[in-house]
PDB file of N, CA and C in Angstrom:
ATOM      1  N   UNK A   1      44.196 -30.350  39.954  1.00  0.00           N
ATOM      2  CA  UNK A   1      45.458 -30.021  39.336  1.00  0.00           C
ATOM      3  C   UNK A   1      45.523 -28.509  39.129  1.00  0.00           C
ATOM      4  N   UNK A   2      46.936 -27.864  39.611  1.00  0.00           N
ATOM      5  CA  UNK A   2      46.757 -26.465  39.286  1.00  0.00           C
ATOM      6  C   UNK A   2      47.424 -26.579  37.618  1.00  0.00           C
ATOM      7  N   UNK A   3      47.188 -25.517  37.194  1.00  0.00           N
ATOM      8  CA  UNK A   3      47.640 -24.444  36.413  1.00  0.00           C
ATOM      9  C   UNK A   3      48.774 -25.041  35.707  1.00  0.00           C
ATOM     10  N   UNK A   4      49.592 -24.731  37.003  1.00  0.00           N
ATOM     11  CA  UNK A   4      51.319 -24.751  36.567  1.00  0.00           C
ATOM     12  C   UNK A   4      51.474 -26.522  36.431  1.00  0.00           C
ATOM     13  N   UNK A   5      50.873 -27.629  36.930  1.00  0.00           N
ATOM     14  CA  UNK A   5      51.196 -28.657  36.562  1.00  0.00           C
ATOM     15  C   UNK A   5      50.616 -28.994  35.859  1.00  0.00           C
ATOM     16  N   UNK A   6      49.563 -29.037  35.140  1.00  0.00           N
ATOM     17  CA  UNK A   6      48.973 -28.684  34.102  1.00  0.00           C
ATOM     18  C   UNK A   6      49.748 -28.825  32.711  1.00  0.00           C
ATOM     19  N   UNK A   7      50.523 -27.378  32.745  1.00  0.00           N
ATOM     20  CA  UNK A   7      51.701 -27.084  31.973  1.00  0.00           C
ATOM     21  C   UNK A   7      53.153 -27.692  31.756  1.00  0.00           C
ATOM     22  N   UNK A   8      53.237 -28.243  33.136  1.00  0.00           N
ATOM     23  CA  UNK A   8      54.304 -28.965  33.339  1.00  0.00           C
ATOM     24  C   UNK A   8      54.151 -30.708  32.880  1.00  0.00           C
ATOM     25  N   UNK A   9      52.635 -31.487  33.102  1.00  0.00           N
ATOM     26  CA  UNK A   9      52.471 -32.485  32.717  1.00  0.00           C
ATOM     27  C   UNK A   9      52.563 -32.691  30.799  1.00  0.00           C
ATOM     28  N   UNK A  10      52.172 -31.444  30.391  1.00  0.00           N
ATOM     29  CA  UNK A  10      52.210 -31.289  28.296  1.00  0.00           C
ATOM     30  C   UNK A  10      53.806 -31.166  28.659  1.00  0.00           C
ATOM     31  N   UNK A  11      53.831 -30.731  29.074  1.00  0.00           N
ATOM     32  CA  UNK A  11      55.852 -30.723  28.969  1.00  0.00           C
ATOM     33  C   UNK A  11      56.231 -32.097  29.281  1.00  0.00           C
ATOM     34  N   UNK A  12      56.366 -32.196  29.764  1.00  0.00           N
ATOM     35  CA  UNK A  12      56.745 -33.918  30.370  1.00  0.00           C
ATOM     36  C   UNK A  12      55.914 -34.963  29.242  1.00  0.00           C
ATOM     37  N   UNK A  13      55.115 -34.851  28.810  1.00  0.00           N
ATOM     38  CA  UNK A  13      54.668 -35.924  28.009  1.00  0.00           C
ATOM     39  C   UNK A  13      55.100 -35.473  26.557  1.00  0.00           C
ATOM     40  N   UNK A  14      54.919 -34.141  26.178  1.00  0.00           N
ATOM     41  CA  UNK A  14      54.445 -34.049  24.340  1.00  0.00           C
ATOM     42  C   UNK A  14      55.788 -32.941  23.878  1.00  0.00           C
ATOM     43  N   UNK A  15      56.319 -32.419  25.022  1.00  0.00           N
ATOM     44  CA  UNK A  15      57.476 -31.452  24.162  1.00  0.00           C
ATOM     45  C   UNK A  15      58.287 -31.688  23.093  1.00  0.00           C
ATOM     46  N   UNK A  16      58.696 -32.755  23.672  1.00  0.00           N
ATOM     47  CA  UNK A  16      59.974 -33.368  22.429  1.00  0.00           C
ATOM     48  C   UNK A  16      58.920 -33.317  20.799  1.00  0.00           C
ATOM     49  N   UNK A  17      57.753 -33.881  21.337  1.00  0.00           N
ATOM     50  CA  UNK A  17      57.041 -33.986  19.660  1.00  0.00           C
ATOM     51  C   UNK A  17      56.403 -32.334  18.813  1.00  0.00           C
ATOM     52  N   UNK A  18      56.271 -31.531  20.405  1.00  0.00           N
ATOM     53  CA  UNK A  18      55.703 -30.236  20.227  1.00  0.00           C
ATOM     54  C   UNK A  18      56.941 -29.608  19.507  1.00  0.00           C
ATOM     55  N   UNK A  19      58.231 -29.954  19.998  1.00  0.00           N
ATOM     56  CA  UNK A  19      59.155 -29.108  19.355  1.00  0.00           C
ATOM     57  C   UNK A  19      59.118 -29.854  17.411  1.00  0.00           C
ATOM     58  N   UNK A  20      59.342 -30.924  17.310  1.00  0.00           N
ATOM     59  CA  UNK A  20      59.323 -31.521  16.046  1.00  0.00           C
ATOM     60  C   UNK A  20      58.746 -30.242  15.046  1.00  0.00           C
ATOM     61  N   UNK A  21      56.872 -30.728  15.637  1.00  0.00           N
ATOM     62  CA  UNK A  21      55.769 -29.889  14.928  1.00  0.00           C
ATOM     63  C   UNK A  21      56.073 -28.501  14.507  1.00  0.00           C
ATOM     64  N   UNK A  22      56.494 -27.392  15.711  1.00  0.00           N
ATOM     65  CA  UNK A  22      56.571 -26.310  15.621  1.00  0.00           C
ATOM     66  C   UNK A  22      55.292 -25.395  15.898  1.00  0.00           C
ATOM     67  N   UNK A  23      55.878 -24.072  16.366  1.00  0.00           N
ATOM     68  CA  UNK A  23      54.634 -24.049  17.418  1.00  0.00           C
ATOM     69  C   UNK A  23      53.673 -23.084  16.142  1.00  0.00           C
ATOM     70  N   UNK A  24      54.094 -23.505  14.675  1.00  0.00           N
ATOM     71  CA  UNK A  24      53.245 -22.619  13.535  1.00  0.00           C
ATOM     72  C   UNK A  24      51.910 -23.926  13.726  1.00  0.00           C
ATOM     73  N   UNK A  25      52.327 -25.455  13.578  1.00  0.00           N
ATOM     74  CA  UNK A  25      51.641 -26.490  13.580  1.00  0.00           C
ATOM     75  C   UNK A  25      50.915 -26.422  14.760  1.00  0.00           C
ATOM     76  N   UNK A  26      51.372 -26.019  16.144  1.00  0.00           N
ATOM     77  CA  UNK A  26      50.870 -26.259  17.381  1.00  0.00           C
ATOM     78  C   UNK A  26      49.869 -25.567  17.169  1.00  0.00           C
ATOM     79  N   UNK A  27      49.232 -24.113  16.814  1.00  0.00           N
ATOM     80  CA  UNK A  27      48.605 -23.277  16.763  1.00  0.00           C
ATOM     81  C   UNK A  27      47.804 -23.676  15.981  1.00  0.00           C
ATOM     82  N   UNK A  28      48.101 -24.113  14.851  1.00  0.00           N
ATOM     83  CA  UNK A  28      46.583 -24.563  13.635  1.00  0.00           C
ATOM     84  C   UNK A  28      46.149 -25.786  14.727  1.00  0.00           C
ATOM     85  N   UNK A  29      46.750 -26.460  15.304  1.00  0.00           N
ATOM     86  CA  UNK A  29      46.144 -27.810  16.120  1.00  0.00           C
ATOM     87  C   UNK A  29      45.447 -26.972  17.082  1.00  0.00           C
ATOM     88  N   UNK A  30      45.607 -26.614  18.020  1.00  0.00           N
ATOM     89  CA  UNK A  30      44.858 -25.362  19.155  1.00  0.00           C
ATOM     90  C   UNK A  30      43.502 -25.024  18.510  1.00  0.00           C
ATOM     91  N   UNK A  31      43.949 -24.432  17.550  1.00  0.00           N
ATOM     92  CA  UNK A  31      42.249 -23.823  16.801  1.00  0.00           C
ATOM     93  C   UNK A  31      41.451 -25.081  16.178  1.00  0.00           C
ATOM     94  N   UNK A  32      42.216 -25.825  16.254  1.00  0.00           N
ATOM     95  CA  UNK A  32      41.225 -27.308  15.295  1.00  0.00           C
ATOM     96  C   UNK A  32      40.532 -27.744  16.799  1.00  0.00           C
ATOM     97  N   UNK A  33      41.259 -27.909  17.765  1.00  0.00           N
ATOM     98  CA  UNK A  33      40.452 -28.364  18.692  1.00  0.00           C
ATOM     99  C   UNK A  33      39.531 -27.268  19.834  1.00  0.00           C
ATOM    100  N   UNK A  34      39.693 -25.700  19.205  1.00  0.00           N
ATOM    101  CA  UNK A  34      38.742 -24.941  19.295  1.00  0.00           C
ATOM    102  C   UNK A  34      37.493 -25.209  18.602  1.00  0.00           C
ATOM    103  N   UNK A  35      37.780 -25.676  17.507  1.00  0.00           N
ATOM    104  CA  UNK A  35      36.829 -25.738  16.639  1.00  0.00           C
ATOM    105  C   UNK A  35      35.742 -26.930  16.759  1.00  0.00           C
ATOM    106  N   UNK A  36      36.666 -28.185  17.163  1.00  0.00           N
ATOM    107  CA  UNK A  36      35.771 -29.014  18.061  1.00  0.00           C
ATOM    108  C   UNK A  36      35.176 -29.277  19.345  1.00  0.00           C
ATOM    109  N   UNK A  37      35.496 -28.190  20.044  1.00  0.00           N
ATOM    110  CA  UNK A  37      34.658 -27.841  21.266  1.00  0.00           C
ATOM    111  C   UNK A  37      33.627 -26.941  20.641  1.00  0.00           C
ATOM    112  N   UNK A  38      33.387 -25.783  19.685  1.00  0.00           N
ATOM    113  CA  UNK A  38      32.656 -24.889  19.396  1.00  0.00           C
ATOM    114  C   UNK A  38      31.481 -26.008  18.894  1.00  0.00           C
ATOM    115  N   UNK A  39      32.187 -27.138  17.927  1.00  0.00           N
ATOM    116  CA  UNK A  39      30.827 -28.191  17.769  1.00  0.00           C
ATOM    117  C   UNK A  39      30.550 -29.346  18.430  1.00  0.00           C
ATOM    118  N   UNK A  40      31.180 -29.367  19.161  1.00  0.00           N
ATOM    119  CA  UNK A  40      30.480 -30.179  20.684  1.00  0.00           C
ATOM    120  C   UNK A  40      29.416 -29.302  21.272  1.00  0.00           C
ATOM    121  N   UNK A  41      29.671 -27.781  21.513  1.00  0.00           N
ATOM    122  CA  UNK A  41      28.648 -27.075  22.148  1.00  0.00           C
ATOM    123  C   UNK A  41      27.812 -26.938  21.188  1.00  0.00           C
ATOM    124  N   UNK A  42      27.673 -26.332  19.917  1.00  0.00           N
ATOM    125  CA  UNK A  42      26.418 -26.442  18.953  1.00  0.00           C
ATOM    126  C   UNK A  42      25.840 -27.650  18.881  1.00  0.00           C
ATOM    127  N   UNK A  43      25.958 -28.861  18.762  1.00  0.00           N
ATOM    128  CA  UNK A  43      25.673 -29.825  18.240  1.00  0.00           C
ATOM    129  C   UNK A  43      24.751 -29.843  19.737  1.00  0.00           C
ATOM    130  N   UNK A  44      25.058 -29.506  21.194  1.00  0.00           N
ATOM    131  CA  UNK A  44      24.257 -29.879  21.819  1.00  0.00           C
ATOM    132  C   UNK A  44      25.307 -31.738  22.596  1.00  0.00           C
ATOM    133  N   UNK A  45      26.026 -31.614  22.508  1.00  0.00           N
ATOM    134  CA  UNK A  45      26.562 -32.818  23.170  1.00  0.00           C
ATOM    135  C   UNK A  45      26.720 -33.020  24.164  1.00  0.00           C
ATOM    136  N   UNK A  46      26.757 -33.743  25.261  1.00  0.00           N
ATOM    137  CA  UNK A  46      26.508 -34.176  26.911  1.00  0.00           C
ATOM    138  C   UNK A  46      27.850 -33.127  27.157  1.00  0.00           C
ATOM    139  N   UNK A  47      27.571 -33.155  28.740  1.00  0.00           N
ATOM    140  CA  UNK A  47      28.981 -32.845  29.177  1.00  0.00           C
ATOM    141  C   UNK A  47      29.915 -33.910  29.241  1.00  0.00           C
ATOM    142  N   UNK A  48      30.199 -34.550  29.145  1.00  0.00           N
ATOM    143  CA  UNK A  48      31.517 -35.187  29.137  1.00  0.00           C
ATOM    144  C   UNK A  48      32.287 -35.006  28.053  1.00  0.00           C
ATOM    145  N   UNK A  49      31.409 -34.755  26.988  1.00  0.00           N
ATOM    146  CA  UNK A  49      32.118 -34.679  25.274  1.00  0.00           C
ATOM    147  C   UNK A  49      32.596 -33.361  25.577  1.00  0.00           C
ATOM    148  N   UNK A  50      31.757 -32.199  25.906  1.00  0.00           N
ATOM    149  CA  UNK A  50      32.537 -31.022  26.372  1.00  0.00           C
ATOM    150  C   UNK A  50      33.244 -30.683  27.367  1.00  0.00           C
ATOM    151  N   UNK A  51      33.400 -31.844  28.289  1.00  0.00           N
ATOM    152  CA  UNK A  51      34.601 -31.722  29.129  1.00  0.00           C
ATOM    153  C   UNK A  51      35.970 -31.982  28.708  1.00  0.00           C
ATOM    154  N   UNK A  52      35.662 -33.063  27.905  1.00  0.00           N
ATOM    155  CA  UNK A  52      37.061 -33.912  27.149  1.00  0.00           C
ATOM    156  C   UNK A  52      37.934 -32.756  25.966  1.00  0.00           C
ATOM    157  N   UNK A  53      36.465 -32.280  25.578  1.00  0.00           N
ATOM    158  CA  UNK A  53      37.106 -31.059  24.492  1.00  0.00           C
ATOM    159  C   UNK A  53      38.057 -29.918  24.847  1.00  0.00           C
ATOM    160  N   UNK A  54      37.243 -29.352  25.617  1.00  0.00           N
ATOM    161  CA  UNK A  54      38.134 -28.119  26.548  1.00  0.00           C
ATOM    162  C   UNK A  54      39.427 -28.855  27.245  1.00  0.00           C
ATOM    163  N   UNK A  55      39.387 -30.076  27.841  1.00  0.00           N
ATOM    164  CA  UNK A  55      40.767 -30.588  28.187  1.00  0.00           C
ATOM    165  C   UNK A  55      41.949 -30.300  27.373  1.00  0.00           C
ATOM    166  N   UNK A  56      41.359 -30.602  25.618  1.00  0.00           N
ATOM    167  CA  UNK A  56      42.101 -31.005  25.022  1.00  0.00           C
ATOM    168  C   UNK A  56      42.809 -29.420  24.387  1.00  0.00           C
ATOM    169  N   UNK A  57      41.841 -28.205  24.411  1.00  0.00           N
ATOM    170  CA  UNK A  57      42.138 -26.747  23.937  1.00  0.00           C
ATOM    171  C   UNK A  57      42.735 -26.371  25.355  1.00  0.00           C
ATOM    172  N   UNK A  58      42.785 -26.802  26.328  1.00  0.00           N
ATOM    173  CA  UNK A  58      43.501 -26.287  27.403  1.00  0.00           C
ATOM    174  C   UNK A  58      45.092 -27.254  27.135  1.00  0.00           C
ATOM    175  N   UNK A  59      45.265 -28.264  26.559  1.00  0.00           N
ATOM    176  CA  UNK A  59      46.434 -29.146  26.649  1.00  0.00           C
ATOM    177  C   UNK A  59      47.243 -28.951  25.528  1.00  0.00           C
ATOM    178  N   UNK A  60      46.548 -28.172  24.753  1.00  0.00           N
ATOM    179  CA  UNK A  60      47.488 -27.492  23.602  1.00  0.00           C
ATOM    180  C   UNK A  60      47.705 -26.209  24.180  1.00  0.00           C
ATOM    181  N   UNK A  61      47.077 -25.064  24.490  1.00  0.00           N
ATOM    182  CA  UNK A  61      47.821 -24.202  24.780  1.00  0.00           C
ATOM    183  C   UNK A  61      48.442 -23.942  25.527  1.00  0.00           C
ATOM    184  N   UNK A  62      48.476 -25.315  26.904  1.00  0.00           N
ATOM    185  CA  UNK A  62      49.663 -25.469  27.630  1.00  0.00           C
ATOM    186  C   UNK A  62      51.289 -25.878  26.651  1.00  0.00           C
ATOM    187  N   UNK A  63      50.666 -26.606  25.924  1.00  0.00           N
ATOM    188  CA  UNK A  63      52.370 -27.201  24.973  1.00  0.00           C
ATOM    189  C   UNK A  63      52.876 -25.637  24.061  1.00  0.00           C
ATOM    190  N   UNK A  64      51.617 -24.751  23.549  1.00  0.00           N
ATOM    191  CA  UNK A  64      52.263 -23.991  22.919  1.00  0.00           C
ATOM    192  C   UNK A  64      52.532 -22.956  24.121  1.00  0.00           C
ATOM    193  N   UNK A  65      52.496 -22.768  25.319  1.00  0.00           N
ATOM    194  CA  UNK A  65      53.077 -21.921  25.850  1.00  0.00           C
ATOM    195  C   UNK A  65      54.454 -22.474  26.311  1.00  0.00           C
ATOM    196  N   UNK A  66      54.517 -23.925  26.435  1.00  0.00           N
ATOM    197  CA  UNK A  66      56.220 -24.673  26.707  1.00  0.00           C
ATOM    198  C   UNK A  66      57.050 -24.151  25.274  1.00  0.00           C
ATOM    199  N   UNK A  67      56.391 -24.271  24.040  1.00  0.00           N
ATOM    200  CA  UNK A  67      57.189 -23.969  22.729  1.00  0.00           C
ATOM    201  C   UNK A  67      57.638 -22.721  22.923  1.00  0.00           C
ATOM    202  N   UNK A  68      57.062 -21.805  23.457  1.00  0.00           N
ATOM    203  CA  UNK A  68      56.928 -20.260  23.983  1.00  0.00           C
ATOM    204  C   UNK A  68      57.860 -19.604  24.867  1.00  0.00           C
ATOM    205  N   UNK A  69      57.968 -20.440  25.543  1.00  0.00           N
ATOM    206  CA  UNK A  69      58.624 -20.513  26.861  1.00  0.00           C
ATOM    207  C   UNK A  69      57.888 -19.630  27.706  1.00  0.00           C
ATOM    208  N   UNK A  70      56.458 -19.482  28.190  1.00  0.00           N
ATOM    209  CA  UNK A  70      55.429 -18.896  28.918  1.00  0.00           C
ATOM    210  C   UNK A  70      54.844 -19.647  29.403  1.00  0.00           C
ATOM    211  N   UNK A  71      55.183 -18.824  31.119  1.00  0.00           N
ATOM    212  CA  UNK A  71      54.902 -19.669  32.081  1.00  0.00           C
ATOM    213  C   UNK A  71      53.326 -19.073  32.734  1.00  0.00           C
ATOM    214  N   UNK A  72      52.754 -20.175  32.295  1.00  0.00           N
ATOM    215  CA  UNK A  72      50.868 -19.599  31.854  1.00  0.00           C
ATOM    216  C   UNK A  72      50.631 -19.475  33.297  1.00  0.00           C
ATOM    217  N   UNK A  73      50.681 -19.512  34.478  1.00  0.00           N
ATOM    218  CA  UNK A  73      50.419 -18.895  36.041  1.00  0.00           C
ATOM    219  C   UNK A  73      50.956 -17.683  35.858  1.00  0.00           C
ATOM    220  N   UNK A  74      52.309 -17.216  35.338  1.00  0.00           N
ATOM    221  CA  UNK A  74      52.722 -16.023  35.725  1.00  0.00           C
ATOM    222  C   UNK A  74      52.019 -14.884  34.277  1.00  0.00           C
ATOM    223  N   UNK A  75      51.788 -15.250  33.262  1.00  0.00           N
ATOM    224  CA  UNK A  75      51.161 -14.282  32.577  1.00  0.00           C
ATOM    225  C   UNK A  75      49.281 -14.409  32.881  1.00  0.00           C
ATOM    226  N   UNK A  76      49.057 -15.250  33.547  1.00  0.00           N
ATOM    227  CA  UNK A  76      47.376 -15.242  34.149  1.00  0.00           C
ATOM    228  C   UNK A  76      47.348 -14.112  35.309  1.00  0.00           C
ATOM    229  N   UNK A  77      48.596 -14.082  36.162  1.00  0.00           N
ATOM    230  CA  UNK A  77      48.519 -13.694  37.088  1.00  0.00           C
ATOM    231  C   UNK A  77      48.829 -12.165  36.501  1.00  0.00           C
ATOM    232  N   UNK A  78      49.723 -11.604  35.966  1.00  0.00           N
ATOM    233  CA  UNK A  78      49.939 -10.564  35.907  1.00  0.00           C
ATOM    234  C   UNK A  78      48.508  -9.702  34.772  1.00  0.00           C
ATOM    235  N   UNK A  79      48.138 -10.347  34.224  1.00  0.00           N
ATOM    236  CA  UNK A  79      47.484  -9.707  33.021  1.00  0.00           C
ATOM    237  C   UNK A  79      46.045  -9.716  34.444  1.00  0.00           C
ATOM    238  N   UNK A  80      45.582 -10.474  34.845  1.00  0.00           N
ATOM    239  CA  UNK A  80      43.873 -10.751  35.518  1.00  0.00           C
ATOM    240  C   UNK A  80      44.253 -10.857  37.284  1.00  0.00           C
ATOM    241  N   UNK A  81      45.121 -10.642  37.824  1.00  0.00           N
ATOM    242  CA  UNK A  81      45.552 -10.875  39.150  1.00  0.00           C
ATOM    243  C   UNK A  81      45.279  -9.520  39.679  1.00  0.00           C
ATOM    244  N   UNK A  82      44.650  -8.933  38.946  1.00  0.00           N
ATOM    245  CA  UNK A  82      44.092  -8.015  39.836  1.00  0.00           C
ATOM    246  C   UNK A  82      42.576  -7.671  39.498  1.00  0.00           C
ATOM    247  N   UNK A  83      42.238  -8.206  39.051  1.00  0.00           N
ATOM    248  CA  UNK A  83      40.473  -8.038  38.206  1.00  0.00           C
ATOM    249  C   UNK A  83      40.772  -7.984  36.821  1.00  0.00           C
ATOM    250  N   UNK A  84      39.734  -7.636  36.036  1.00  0.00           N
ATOM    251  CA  UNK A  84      39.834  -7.482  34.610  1.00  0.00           C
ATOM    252  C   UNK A  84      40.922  -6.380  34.253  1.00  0.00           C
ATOM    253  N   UNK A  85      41.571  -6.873  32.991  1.00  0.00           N
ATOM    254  CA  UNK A  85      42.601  -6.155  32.282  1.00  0.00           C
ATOM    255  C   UNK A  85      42.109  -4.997  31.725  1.00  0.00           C
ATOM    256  N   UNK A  86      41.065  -4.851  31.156  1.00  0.00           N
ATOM    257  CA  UNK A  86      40.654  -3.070  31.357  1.00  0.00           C
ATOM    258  C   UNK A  86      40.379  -2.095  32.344  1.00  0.00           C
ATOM    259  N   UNK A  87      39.247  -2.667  33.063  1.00  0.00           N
ATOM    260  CA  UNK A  87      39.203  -1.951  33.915  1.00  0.00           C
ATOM    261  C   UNK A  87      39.480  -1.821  35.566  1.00  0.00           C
ATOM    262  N   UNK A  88      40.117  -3.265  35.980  1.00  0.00           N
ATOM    263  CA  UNK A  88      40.325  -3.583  37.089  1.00  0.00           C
ATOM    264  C   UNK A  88      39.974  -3.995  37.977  1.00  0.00           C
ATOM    265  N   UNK A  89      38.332  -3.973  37.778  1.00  0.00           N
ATOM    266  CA  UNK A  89      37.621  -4.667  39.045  1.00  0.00           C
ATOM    267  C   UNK A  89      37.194  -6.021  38.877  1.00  0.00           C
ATOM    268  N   UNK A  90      36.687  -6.683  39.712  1.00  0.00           N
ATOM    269  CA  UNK A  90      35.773  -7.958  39.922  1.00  0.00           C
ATOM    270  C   UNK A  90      34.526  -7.683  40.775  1.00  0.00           C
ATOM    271  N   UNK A  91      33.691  -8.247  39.836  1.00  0.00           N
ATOM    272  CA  UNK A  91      33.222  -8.531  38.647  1.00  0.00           C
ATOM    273  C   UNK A  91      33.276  -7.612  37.540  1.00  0.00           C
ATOM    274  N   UNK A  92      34.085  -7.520  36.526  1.00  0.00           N
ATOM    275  CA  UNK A  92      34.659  -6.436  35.439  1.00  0.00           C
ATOM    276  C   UNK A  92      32.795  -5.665  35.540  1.00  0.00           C
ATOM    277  N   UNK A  93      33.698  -3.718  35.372  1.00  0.00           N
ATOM    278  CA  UNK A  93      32.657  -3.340  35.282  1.00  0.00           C
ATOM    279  C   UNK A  93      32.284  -2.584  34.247  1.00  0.00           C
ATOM    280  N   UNK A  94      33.243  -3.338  32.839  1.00  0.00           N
ATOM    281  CA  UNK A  94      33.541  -2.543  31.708  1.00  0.00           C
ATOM    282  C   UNK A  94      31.844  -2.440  30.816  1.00  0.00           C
ATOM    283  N   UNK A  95      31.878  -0.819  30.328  1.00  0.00           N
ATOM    284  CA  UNK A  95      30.328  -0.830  29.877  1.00  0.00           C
ATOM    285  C   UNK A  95      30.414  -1.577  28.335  1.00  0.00           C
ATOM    286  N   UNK A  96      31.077  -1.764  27.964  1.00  0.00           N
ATOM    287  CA  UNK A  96      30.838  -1.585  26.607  1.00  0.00           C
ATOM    288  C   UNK A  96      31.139  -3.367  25.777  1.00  0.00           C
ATOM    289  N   UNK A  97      31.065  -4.112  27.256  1.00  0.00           N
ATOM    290  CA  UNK A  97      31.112  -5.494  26.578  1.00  0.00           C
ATOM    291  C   UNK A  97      29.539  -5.835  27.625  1.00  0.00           C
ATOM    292  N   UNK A  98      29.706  -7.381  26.678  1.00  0.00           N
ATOM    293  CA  UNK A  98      28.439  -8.149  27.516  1.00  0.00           C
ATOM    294  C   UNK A  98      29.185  -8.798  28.546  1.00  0.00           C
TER     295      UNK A  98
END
């Protein structure tokens, strides 16, 4: 599945409820299920538990970019479509991160 259907499948299933929530609610939900991938990976849990997790922090910030109206291919592409956003290359050859 790319990207853009991805985005388009949280639209098609959860908008109508994403709009209800509001994308102040969408965002505390996003970080809650950041927060349960961060303890899926501490805890040491199989991959599948951390596959399911990241599904689920990738399937919210697809709905909050529909609340947004950001179309997450075209701001991936423009911000990293050319290497890293500081310095431009691939494999980024910025000194001052890890």
């Amino acid at each position: 599945m790319e990207l853009h259907e991805a985005q388009d499948l949280m639209r098609r299933i959860y908008l109508e409820r994403d709009r209800r929530r509001g994308v102040e609610r969408t965002i505390l939900r996003t970080f809650q299920e950041l927060a349960e991938l961060s303890d899926a990976f501490l805890k040491g849990d199989d991959h599948s538990s951390i596959n399911s997790e990241l599904a689920d922090v990738l399937a919210w910030v697809c709905s909050l970019a529909n609340l947004l109206d950001v179309d997450l291919t075209q701001a991936l592409t423009k911000k990293y479509g050319s290497g890293c956003s500081r310095c431009g290359h691939t494999p980024c050859e910025c000194k001052d991160t890890p």
